[in-house]
Protein backbone atom coordinates (compact mmCIF):
# COMPACT_ATOMS: atom_id res chain seq x y z
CA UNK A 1 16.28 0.30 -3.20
CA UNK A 2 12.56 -0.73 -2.57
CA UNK A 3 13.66 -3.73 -0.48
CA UNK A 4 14.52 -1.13 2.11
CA UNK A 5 10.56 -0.23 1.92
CA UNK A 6 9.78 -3.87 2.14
CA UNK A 7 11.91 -5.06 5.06
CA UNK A 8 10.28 -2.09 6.93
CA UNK A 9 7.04 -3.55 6.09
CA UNK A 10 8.46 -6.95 7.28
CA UNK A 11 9.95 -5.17 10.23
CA UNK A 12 6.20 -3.28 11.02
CA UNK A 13 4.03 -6.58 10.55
CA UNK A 14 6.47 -8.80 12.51
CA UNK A 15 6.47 -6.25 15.60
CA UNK A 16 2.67 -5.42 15.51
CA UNK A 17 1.78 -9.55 15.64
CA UNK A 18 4.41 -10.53 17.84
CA UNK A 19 3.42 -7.16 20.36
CA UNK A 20 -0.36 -8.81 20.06
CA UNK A 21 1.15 -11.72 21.17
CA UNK A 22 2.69 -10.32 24.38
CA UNK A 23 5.86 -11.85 23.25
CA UNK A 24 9.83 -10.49 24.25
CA UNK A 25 11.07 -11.24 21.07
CA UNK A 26 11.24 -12.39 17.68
CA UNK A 27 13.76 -15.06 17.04
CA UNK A 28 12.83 -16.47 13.44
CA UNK A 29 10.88 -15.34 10.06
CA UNK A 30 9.27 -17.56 7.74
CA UNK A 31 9.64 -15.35 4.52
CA UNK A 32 7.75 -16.91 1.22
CA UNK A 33 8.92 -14.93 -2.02
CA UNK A 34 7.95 -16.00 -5.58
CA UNK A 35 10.15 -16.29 -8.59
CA UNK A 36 8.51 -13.91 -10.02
CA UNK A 37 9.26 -11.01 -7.59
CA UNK A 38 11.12 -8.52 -7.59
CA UNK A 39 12.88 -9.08 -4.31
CA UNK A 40 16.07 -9.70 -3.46
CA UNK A 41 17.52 -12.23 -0.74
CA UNK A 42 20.49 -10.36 -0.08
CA UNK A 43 19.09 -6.99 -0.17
CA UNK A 44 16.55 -7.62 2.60
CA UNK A 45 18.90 -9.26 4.26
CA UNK A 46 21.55 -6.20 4.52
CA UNK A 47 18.48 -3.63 5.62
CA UNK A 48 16.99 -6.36 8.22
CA UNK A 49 20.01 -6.16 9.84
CA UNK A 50 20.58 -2.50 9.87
CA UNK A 51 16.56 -1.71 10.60
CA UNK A 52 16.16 -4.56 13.14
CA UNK A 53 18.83 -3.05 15.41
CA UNK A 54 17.23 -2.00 18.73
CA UNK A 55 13.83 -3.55 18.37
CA UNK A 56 12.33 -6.71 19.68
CA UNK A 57 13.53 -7.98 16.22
CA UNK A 58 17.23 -7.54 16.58
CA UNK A 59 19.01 -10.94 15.76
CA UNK A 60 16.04 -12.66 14.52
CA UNK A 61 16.57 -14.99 11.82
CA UNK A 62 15.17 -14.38 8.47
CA UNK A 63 14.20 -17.73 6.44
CA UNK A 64 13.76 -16.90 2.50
CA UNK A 65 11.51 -19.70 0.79
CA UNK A 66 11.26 -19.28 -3.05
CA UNK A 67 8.30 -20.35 -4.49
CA UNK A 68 9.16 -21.69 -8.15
CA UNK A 69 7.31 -19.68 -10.84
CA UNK A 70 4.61 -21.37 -12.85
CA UNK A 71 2.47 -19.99 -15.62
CA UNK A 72 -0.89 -21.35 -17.58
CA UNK A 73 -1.12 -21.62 -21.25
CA UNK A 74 -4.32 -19.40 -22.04
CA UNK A 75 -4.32 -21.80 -25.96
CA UNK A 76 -4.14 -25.15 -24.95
CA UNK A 77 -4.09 -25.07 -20.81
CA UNK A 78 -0.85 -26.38 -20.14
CA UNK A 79 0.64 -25.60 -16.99
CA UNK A 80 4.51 -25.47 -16.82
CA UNK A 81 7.53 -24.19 -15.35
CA UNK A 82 9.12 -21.16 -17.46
CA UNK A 83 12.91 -21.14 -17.76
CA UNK A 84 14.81 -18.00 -17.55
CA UNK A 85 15.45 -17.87 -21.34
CA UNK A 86 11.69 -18.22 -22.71
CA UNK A 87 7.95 -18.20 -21.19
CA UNK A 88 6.52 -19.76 -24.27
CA UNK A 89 4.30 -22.53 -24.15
CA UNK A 90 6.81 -25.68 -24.53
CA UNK A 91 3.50 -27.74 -25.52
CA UNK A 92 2.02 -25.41 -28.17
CA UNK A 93 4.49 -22.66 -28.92
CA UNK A 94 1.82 -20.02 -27.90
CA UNK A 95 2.99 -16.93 -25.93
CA UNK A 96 -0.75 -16.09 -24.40
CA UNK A 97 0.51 -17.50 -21.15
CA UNK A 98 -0.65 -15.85 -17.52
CA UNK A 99 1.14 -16.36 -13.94
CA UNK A 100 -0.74 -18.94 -11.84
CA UNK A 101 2.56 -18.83 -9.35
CA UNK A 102 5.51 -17.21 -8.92
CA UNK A 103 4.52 -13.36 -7.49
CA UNK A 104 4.14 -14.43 -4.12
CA UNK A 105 5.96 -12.15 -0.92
CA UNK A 106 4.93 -12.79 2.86
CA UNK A 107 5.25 -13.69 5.88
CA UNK A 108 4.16 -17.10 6.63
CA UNK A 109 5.20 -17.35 10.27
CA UNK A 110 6.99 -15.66 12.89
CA UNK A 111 8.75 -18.04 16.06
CA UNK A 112 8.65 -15.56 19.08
CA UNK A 113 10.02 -15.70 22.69
């Protein structure tokens, strides 16, 4: 239920820029989401298109790009991509392993009329 929260937020930040803009309307969002997040595509999705209705957003196109997670090996430094199944280190074995990408959620760009 928090996407609904978020794709207000979307909704606020694209209106406010595109306003400062002096453009009509929004046509496209550039959406960056990490792996890592909690958001759902799908879910945003379904409350853009109810929350968008009768704003200078309505029928804009939303554009999800998912940013692959990748984490750091705090033993030996390796850097690697975590499957679904573990986040151990696959060079040492060690689970003292932070984020270094993956949490990511913005907008990145806006195309406006």
């Amino acid at each position: 239920m928090h996407e609904l929260a978020v794709t207000q937020n979307i909704l606020d930040i694209c209106q406010r820029h595109a306003q400062q803009a002096g453009a009509a309307k929004i046509k496209d969002i550039n959406l960056v989401i990490g792996q890592f997040s909690s958001i759902v595509d799908d879910s945003v999705q379904f409350y853009w298109d109810m929350i968008a209705e009768g704003t200078i957003a309505q029928g804009a196109v939303l554009h999800f790009n998912r940013i692959p997670g990748e984490m750091t090996c705090g033993a030996c430094g390796q850097v690697f991509h975590p499957t679904d199944r573990d986040f151990l280190c696959p060079a040492c074995g060690s689970n003292h392993v932070r984020i270094t990408k993956g949490e990511e959620f913005r907008v990145e760009s806006i195309d406006v009329e």
